[in-house]
Protein backbone atom coordinates (compact mmCIF):
# COMPACT_ATOMS: atom_id res chain seq x y z
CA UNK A 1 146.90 13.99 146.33
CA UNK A 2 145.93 10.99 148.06
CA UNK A 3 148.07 8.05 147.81
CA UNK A 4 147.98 4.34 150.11
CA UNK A 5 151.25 3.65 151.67
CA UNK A 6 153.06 1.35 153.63
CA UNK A 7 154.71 2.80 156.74
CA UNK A 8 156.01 -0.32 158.14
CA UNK A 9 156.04 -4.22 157.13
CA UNK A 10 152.96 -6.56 158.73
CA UNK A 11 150.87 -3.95 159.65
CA UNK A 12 147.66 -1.77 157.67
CA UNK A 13 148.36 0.87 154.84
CA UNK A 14 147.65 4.36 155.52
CA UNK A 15 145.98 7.01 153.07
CA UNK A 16 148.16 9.64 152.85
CA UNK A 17 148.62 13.30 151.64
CA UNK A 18 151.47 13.66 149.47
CA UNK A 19 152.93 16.07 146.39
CA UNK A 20 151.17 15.84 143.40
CA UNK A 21 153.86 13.98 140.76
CA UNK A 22 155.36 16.45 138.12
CA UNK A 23 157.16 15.91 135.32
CA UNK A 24 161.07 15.54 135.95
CA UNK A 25 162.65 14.14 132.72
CA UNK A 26 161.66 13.37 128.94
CA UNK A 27 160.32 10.54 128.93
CA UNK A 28 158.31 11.02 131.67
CA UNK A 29 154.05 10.53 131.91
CA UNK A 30 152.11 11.66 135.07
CA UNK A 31 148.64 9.82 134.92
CA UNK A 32 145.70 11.25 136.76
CA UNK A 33 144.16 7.98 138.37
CA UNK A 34 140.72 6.76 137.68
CA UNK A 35 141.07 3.64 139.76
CA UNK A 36 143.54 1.44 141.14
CA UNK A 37 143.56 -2.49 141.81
CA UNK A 38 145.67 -4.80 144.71
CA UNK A 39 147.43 -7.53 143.25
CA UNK A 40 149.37 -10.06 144.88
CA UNK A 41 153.01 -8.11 144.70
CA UNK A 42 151.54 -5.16 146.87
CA UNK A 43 151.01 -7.75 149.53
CA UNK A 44 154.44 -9.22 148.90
CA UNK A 45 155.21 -5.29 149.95
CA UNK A 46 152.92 -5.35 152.66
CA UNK A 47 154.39 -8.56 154.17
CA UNK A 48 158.02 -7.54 154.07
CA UNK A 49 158.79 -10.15 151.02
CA UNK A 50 160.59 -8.33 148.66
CA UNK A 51 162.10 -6.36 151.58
CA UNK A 52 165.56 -7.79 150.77
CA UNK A 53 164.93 -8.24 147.42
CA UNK A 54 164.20 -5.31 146.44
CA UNK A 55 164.54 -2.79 149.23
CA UNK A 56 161.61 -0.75 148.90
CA UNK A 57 162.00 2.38 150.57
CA UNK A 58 159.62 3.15 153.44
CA UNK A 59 156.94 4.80 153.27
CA UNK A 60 155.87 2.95 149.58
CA UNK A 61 153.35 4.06 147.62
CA UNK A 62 151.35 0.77 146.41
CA UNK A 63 149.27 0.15 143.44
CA UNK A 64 150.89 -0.34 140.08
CA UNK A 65 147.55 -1.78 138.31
CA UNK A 66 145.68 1.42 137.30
CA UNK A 67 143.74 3.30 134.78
CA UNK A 68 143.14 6.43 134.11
CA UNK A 69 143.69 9.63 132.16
CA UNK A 70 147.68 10.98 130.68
CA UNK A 71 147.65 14.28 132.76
CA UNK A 72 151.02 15.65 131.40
CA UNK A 73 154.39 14.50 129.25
CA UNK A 74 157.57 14.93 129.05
CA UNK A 75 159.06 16.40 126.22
CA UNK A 76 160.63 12.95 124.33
CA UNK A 77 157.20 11.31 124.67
CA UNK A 78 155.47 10.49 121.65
CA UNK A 79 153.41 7.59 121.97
CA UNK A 80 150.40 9.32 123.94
CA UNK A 81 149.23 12.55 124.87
CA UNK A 82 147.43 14.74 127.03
CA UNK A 83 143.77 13.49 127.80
CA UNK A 84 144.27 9.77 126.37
CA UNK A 85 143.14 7.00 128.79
CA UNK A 86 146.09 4.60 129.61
CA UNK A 87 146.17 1.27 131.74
CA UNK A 88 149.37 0.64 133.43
CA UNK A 89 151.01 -1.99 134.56
């Protein structure tokens, strides 16, 4: 799948290849993305600010504000299901 990233602090994302997510514990969702929004803490990311704060590891994967469609769940989820549109935050 395609995800943006941030390779190093002060400098462009990249679009990268990576694994598609899979399901690792209960509680778990994976959301297939339907689209994705910046907001001002991916360019606290981008600018090295929460570098010591937080300690992202590099490369990150931004973009937390998204919508799209539950793709698969763990086995201790009960609130949605397979095919329901979510918004995350």
């Amino acid at each position: 799948m395609k995800a943006v990233r941030v390779h190093d602090y002060h400098t462009d994302p990249k679009i990268d290849d990576i694994p598609e997510p899979e399901i690792q514990g209960p509680l778990d969702v994976v959301v297939k993305v339907g689209g994705a929004g910046v907001c001002r803490t991916d360019l606290h990311i981008l600018e090295g600010q929460w570098a010591a704060a937080m300690n992202p590891r590099l490369p990150y994967v931004i973009g937390h504000e998204n919508a799209g469609w539950v793709h698969a769940v763990g086995e201790g989820v009960t609130n949605v299901a397979v095919g329901d549109t979510v918004i995350l935050h």
